[in-house]
Protein backbone atom coordinates (compact mmCIF):
# COMPACT_ATOMS: atom_id res chain seq x y z
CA UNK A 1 0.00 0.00 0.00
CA UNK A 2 1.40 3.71 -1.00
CA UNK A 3 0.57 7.30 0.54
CA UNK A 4 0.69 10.09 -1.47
CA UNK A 5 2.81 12.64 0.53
CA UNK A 6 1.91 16.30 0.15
CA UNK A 7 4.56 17.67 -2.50
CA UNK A 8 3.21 14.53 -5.25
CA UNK A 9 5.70 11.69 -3.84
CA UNK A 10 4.60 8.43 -1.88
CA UNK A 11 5.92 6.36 0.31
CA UNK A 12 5.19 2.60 1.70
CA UNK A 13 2.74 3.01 4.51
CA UNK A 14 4.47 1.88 7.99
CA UNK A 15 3.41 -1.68 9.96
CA UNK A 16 1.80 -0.35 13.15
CA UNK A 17 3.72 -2.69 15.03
CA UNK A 18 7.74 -3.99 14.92
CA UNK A 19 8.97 -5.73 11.73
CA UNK A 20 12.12 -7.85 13.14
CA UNK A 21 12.73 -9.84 15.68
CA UNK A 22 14.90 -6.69 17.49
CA UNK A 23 12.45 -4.21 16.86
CA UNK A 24 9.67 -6.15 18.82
CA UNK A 25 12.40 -6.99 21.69
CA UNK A 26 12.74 -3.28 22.22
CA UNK A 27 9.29 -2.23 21.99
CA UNK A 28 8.83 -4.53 24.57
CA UNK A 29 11.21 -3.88 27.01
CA UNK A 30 10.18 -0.28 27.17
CA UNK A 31 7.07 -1.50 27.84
CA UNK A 32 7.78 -3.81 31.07
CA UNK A 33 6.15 -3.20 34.04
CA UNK A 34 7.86 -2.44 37.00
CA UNK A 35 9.51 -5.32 38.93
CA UNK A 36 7.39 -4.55 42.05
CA UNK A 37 4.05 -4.01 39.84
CA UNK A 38 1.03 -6.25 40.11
CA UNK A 39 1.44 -9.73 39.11
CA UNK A 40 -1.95 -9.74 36.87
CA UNK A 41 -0.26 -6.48 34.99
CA UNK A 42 2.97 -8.80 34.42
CA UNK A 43 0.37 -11.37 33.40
CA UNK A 44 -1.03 -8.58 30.96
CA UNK A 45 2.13 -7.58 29.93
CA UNK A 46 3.14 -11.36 29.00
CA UNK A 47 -0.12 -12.27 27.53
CA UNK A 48 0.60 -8.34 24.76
CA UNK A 49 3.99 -9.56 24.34
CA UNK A 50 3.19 -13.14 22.76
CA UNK A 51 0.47 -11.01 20.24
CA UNK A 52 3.39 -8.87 19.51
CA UNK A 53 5.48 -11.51 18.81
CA UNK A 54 3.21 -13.89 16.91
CA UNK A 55 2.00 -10.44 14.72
CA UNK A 56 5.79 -9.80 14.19
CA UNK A 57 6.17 -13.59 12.96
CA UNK A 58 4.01 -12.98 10.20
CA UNK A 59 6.49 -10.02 9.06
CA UNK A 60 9.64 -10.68 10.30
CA UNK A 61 9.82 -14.43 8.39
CA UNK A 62 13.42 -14.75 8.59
CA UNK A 63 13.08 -15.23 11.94
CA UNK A 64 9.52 -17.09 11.72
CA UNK A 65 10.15 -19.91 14.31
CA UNK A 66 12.38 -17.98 16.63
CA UNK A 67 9.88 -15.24 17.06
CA UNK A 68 7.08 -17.73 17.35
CA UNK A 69 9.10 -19.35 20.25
CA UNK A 70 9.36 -16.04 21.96
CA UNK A 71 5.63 -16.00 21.84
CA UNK A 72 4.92 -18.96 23.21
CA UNK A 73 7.33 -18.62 26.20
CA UNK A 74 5.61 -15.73 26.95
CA UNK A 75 2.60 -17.39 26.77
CA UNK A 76 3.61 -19.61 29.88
CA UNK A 77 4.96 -17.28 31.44
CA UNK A 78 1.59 -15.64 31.62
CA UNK A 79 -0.15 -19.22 32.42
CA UNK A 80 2.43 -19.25 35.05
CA UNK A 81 1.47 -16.11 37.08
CA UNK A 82 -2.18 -16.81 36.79
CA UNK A 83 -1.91 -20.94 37.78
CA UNK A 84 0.30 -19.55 40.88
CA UNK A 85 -2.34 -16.65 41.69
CA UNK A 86 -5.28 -19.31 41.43
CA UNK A 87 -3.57 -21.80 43.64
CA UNK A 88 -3.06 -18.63 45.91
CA UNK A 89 -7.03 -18.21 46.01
CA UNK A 90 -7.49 -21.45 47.24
């Protein structure tokens, strides 16, 4: 897809989100909760960064699989936190 830029040129529209593997690391860290914070916010935060991750697969496909691994491992991560805060209901 092309904009048309005011003075008659165009350019590629930008992805909303990160195109590489590196890009979607940084976004990410910058996005990290404080150590201390909530534990359903770092759930949150783990559950956004495997949707980051997975969307940035579907870019990023030299580095399909690896990105799709980061996803899932933040996926348990976020299974994690919520299995330990459930038990803590109990």
């Amino acid at each position: 897809m092309s904009v048309t830029l005011p003075h008659g040129g165009s350019a590629k529209k930008q992805p909303d989100g990160p195109t590489t593997l590196a890009e979607a690391h940084e976004v990410l860290w910058r996005q990290r909760p404080a150590r201390d914070a909530d534990p359903l916010m770092w759930a949150e935060f783990h559950r956004h960064s495997a949707t980051v991750y997975a969307q940035t697969a579907a870019v990023d496909t030299r580095h399909k699989h690896e990105t799709l691994q980061c996803a899932a491992i933040e996926i348990r991560k976020a299974q994690d936190i919520e299995r330990r805060l459930n038990e803590g209901d109990q």
